[in-house]
C-alpha atoms as a PDB file:
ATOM      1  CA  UNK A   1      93.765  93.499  95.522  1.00  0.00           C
ATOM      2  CA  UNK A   2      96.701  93.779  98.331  1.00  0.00           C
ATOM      3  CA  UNK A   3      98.511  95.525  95.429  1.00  0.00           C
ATOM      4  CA  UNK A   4      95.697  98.040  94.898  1.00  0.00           C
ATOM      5  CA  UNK A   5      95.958  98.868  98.590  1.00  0.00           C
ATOM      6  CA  UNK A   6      99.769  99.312  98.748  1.00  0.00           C
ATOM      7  CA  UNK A   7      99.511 101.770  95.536  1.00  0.00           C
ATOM      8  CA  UNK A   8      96.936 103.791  97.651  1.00  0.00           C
ATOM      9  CA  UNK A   9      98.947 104.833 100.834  1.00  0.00           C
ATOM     10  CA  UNK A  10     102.971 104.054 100.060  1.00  0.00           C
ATOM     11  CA  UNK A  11     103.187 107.505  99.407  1.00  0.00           C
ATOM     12  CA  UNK A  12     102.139 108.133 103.038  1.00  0.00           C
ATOM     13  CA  UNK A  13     105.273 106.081 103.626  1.00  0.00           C
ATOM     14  CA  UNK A  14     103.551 102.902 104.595  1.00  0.00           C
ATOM     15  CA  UNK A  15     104.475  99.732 103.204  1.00  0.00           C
ATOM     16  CA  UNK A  16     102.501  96.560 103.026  1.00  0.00           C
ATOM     17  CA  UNK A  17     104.411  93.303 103.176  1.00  0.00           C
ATOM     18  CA  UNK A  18     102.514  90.059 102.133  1.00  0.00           C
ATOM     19  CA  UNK A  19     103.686  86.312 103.479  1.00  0.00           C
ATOM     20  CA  UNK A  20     102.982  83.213 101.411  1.00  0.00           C
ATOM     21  CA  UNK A  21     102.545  80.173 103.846  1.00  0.00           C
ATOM     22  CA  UNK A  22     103.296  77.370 102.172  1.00  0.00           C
ATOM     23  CA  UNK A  23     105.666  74.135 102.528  1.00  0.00           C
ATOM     24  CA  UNK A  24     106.114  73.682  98.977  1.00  0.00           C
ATOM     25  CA  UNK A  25     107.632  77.473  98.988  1.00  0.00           C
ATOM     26  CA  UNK A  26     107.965  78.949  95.324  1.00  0.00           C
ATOM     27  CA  UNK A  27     106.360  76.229  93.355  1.00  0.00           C
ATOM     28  CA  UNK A  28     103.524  76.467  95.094  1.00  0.00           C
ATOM     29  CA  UNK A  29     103.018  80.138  95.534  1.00  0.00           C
ATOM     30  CA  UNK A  30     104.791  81.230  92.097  1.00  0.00           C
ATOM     31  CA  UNK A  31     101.543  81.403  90.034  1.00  0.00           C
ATOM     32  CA  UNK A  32      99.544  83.590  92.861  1.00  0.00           C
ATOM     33  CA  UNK A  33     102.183  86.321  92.874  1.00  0.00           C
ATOM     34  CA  UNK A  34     103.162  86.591  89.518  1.00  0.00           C
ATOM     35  CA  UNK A  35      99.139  87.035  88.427  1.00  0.00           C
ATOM     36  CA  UNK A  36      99.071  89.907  91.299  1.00  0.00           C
ATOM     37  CA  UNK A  37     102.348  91.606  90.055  1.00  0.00           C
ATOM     38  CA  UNK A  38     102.779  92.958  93.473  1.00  0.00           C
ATOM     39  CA  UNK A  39     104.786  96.483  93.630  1.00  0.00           C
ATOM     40  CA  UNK A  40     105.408  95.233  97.346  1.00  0.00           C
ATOM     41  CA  UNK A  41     107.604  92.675  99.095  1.00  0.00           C
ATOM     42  CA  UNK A  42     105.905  89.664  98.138  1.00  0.00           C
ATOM     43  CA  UNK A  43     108.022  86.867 100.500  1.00  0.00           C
ATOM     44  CA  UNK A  44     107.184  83.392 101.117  1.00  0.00           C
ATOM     45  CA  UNK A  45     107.490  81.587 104.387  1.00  0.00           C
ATOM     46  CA  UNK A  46     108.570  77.764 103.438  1.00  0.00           C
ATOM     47  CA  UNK A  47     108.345  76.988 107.660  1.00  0.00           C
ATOM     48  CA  UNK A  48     105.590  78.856 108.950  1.00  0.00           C
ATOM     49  CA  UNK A  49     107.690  80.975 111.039  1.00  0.00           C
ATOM     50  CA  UNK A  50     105.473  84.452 110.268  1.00  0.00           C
ATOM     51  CA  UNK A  51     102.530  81.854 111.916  1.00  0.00           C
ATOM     52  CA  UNK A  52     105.184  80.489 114.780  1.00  0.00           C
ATOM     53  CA  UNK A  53     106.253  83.938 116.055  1.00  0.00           C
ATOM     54  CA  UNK A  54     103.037  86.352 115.496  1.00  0.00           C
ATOM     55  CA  UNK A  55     100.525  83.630 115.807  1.00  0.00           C
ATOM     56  CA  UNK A  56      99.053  83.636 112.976  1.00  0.00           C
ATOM     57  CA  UNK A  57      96.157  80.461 112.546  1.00  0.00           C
ATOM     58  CA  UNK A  58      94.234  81.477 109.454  1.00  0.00           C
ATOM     59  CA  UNK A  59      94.843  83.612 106.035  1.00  0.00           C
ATOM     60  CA  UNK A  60      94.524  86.216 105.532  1.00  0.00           C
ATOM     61  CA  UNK A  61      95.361  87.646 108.523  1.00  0.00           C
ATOM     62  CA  UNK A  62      97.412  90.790 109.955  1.00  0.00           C
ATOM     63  CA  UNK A  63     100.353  92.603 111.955  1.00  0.00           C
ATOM     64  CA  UNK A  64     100.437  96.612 111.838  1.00  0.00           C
ATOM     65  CA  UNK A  65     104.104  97.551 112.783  1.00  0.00           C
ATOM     66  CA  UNK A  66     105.026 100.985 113.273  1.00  0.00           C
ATOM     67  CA  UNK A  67     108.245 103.057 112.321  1.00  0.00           C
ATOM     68  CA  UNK A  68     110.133 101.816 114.987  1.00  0.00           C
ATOM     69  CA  UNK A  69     109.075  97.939 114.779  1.00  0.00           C
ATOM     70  CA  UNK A  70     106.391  98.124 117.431  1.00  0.00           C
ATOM     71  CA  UNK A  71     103.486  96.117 116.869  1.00  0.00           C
ATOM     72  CA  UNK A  72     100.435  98.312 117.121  1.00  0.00           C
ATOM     73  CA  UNK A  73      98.237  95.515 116.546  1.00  0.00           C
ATOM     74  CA  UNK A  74      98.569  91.953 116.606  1.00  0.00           C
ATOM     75  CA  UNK A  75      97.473  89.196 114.706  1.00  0.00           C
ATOM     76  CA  UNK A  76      94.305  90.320 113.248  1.00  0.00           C
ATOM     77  CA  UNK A  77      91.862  88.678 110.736  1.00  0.00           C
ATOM     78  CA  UNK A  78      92.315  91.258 107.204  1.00  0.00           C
ATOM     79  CA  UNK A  79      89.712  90.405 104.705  1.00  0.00           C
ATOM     80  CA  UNK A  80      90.802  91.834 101.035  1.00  0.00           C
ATOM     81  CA  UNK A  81      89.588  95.333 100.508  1.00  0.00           C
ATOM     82  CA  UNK A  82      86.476  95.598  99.508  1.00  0.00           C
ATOM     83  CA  UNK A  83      85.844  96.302  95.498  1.00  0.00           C
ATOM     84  CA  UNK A  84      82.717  98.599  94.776  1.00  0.00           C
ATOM     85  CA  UNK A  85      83.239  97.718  90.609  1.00  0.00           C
ATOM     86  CA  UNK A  86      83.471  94.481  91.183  1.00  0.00           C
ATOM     87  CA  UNK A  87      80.062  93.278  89.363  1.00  0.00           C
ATOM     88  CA  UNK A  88      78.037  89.980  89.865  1.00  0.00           C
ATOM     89  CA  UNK A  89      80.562  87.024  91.081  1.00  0.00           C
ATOM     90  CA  UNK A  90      81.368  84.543  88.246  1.00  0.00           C
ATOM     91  CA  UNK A  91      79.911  81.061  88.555  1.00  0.00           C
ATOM     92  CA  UNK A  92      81.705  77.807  88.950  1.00  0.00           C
ATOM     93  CA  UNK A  93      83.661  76.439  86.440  1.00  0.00           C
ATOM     94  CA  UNK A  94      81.388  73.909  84.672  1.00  0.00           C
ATOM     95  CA  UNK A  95      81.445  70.048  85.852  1.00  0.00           C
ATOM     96  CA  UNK A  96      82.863  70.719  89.323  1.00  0.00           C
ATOM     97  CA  UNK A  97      83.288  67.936  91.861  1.00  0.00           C
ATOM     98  CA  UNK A  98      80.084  67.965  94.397  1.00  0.00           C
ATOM     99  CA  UNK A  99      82.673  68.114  97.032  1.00  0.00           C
ATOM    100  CA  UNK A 100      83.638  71.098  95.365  1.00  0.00           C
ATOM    101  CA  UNK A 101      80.758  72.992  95.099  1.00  0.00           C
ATOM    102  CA  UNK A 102      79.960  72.131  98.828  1.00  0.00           C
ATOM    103  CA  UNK A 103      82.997  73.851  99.863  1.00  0.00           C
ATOM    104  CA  UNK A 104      82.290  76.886  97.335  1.00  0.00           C
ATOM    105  CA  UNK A 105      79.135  76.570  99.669  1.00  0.00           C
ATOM    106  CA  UNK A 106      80.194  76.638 102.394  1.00  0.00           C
ATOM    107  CA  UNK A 107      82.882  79.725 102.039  1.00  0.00           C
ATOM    108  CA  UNK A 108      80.079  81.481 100.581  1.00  0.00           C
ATOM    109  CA  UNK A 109      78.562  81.617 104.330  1.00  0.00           C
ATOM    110  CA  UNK A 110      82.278  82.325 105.724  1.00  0.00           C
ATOM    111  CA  UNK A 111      81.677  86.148 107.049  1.00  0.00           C
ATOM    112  CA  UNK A 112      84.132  89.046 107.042  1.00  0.00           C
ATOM    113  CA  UNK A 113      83.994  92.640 108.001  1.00  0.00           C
ATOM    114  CA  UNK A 114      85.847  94.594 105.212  1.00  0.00           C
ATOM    115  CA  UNK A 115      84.856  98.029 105.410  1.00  0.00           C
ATOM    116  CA  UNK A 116      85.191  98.031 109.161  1.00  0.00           C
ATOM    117  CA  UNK A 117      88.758  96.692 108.881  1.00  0.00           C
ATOM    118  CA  UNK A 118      89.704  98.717 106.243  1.00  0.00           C
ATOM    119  CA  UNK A 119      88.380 101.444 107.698  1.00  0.00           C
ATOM    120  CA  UNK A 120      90.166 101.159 110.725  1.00  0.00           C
ATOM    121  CA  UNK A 121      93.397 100.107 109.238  1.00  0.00           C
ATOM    122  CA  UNK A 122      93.602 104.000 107.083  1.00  0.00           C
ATOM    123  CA  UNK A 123      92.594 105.540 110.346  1.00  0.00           C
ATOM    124  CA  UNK A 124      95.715 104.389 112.005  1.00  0.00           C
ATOM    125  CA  UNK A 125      98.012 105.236 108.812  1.00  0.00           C
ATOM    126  CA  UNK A 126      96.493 109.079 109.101  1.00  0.00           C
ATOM    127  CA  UNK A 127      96.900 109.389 112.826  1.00  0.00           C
ATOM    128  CA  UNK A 128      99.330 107.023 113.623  1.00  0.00           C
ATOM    129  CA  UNK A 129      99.846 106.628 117.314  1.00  0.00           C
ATOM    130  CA  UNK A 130      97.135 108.900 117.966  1.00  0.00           C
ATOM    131  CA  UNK A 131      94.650 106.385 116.177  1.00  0.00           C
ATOM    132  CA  UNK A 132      92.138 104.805 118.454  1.00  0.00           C
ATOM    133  CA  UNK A 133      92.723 101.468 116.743  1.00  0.00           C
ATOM    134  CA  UNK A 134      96.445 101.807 117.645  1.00  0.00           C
ATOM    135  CA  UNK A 135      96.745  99.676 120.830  1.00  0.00           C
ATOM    136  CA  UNK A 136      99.210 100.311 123.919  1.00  0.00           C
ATOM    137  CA  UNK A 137     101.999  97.494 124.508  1.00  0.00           C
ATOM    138  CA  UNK A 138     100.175  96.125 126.968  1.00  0.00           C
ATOM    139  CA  UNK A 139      97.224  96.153 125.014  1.00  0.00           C
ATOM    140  CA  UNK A 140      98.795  94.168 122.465  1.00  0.00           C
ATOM    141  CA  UNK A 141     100.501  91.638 125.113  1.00  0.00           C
ATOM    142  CA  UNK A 142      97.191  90.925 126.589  1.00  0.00           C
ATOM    143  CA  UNK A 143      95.362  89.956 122.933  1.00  0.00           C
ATOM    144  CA  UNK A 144      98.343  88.002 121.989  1.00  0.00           C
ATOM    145  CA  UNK A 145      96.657  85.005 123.943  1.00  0.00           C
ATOM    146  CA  UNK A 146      98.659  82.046 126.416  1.00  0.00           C
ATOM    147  CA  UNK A 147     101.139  80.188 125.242  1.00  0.00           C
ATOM    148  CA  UNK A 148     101.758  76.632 126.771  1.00  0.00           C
ATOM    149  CA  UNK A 149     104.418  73.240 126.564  1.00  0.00           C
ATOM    150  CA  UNK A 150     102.054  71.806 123.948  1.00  0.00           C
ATOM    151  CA  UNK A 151     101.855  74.677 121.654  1.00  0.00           C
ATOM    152  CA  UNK A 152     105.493  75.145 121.582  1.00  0.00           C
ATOM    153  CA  UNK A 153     105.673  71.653 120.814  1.00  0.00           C
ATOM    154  CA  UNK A 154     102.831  71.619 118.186  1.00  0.00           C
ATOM    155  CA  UNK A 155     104.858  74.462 116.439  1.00  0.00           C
ATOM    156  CA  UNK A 156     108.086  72.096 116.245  1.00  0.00           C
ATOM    157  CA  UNK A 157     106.168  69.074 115.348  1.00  0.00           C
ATOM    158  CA  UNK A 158     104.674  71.375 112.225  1.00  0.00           C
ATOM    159  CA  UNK A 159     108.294  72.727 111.338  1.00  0.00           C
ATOM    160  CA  UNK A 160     109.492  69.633 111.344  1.00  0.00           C
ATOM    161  CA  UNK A 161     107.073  68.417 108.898  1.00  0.00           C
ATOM    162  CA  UNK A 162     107.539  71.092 106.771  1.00  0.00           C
ATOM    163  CA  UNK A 163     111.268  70.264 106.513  1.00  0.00           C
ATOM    164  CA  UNK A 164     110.064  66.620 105.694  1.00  0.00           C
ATOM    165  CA  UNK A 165     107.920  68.182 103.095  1.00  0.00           C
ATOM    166  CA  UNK A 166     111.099  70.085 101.322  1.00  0.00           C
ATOM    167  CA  UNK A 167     113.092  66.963 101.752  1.00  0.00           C
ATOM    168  CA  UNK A 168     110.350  64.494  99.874  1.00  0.00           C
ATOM    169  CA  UNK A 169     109.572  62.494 102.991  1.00  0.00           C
ATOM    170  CA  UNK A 170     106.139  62.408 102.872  1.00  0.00           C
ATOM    171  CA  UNK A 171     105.766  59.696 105.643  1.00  0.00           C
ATOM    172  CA  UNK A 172     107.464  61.477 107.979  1.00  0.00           C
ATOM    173  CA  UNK A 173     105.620  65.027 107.117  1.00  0.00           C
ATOM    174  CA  UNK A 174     101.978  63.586 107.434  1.00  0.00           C
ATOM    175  CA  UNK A 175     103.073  61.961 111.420  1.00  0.00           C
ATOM    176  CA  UNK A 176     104.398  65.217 112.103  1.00  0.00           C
ATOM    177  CA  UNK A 177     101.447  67.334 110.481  1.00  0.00           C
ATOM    178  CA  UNK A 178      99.274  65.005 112.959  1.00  0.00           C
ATOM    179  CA  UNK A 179     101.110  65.961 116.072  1.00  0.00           C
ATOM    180  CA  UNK A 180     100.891  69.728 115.022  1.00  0.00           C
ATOM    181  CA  UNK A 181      96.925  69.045 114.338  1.00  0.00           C
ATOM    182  CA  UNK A 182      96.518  67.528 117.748  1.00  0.00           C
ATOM    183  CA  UNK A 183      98.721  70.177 119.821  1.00  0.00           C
ATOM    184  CA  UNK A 184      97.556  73.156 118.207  1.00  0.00           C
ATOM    185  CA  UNK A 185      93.747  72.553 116.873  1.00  0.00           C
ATOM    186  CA  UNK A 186      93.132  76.458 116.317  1.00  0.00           C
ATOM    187  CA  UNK A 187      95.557  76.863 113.696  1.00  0.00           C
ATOM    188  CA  UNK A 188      93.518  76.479 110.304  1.00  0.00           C
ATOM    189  CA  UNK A 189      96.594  77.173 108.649  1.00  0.00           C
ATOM    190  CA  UNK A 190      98.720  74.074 110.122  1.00  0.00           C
ATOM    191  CA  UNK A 191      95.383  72.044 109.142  1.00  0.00           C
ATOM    192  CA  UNK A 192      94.887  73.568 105.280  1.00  0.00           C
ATOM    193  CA  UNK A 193      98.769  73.335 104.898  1.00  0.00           C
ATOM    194  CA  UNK A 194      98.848  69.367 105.047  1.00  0.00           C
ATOM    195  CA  UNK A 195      95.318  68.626 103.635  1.00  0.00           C
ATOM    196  CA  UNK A 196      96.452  71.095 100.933  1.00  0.00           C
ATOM    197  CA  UNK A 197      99.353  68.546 100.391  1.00  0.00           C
ATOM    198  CA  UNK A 198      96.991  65.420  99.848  1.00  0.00           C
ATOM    199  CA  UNK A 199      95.977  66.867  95.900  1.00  0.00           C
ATOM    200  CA  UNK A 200      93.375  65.323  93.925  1.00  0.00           C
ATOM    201  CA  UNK A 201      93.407  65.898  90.363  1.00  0.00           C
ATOM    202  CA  UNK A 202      89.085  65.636  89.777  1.00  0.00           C
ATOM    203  CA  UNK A 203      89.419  69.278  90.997  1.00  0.00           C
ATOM    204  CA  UNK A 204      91.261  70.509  88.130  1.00  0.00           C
ATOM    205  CA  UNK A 205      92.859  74.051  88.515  1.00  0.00           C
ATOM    206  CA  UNK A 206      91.324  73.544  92.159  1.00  0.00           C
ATOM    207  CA  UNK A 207      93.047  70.544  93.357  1.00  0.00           C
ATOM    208  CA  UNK A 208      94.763  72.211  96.124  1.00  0.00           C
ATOM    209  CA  UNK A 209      91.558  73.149  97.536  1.00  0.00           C
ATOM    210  CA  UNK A 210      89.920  69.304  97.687  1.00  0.00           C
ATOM    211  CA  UNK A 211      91.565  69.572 101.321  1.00  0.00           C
ATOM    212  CA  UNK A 212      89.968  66.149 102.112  1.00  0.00           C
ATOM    213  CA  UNK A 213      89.667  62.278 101.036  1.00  0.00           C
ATOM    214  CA  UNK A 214      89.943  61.202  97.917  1.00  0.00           C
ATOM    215  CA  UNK A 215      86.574  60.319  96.224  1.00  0.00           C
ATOM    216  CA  UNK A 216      88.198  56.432  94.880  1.00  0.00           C
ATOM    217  CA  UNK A 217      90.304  55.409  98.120  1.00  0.00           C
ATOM    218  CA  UNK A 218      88.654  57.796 101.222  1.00  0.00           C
ATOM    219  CA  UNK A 219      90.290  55.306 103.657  1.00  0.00           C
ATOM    220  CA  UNK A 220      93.932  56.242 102.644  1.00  0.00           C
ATOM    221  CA  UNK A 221      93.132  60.125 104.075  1.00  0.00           C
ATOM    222  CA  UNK A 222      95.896  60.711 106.694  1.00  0.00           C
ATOM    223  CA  UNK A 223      93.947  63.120 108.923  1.00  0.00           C
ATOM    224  CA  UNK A 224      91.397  63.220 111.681  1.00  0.00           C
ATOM    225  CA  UNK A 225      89.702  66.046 110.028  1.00  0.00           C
ATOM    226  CA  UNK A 226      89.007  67.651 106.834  1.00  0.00           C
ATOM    227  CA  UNK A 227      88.318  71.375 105.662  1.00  0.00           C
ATOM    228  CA  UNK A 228      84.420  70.356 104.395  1.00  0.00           C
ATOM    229  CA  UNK A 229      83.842  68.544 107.836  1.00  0.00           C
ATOM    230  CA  UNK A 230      85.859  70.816 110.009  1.00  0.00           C
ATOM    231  CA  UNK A 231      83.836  74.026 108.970  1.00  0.00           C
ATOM    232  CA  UNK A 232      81.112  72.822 109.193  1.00  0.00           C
ATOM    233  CA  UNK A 233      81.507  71.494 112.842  1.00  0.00           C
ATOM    234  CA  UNK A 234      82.789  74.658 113.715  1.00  0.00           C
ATOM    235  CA  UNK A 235      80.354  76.545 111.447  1.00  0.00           C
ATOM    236  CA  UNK A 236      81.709  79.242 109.206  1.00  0.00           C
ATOM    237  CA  UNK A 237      80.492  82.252 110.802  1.00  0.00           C
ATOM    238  CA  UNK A 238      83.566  81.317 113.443  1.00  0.00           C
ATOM    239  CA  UNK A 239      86.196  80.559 110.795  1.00  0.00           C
ATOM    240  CA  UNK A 240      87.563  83.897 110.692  1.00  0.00           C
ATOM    241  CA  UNK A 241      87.729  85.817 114.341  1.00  0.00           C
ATOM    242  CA  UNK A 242      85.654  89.196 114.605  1.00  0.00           C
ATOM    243  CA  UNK A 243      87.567  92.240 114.362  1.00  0.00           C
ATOM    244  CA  UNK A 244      87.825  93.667 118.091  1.00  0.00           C
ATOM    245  CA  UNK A 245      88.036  97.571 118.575  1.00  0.00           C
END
């Protein structure tokens, strides 16, 4: 899909540049890259650091950068282009987990803009600077949000787990996922990153995704929260923020 998009406008001389988040770095992000056969830079962030220093808290999500490395917008919620051929959704795969299909039904209620992103995003690469959705530095200062002690220390609790993770110490990854959870309880992505860890293998191709307790030994889960419980205490019309003009 990303791919689709880059083919459209590179010859406009944009380039799109896609991040994999993930701890477990190529063996966990291999399979989703080679099936998309990207033309662009497809890179993968073993630490988090795109999330660290842009602020990113959920996927997908956004920078546009301009040809002289000034971001024109910041972090910025980018749901896939949207597909007009793309025909009735296939089911689920046949004897799924319940917990599965409850978060298949819950994601089904997640909502995205597409169109108006999309829209806005080829606006800017036709009219550049002049582009109403091109925003002033200030502009972009001002959205970026506060920073405090705790998230600064939330985002070295979470890179130090991620180290653990590349280093096998699972122990010490989980104590410092929890301290990341705790200090910065926005980021979806620090939370799906160590759930995401904790696989269960009733889910089949979708064990990844479980992203909660395991159905034989609940009481083992390391985490205050999970994603089936979290969205749906923070409801999934809010698990993605609005596109702002």
């Amino acid at each position: 899909m990303w791919r689709a998009l880059r083919d459209e406008v590179h010859h406009l001389g944009v380039e799109l540049i896609t991040v994999g988040l993930d701890s477990l770095g190529s063996s966990g992000c291999r399979a989703a890259i080679e099936a998309a056969a990207p033309t662009h830079p497809a890179l993968i962030d073993t630490h988090h650091d795109v999330a660290r220093l842009f602020g990113v808290v959920n996927i997908p999500q956004s920078i546009w950068i301009d040809e002289q490395g000034m971001i024109i917008r910041g972090v910025t919620s980018a749901p896939p282009p949207p597909v007009n051929d793309a025909g009735a959704p296939a089911g689920p795969p046949p004897d799924l987990p319940a917990r599965m299909m409850d978060i298949m039904g819950e994601a089904a209620h997640i909502e995205s803009d597409p169109a108006t992103y999309h829209a806005a995003l080829k606006n800017w690469i036709t009219h550049g600077a002049d582009s109403p959705y091109a925003l002033s530095a200030s502009e972009v200062i001002n959205r970026s949000g506060p920073q405090s002690t705790e998230r600064a220390l939330g985002h070295a609790h979470f890179e130090l787990a991620c180290e653990a993770v590349v280093q096998d110490q699972k122990a010490i990854a989980v104590e410092h996922f929890q301290a990341a959870h705790r200090l910065v309880p926005d980021s979806w992505t620090y939370r799906r990153q160590a759930w995401s860890l904790e696989t269960v293998a009733a889910a089949g191709p979708f064990e990844r995704f479980w992203q909660g307790p395991h159905p034989d030994h609940p009481e083992q889960w390391p985490y205050e929260g999970d994603w089936l419980s979290d969205i749906r205490a923070e409801g999934p019309a809010n698990y993605y923020q609005p596109w702002e003009d």
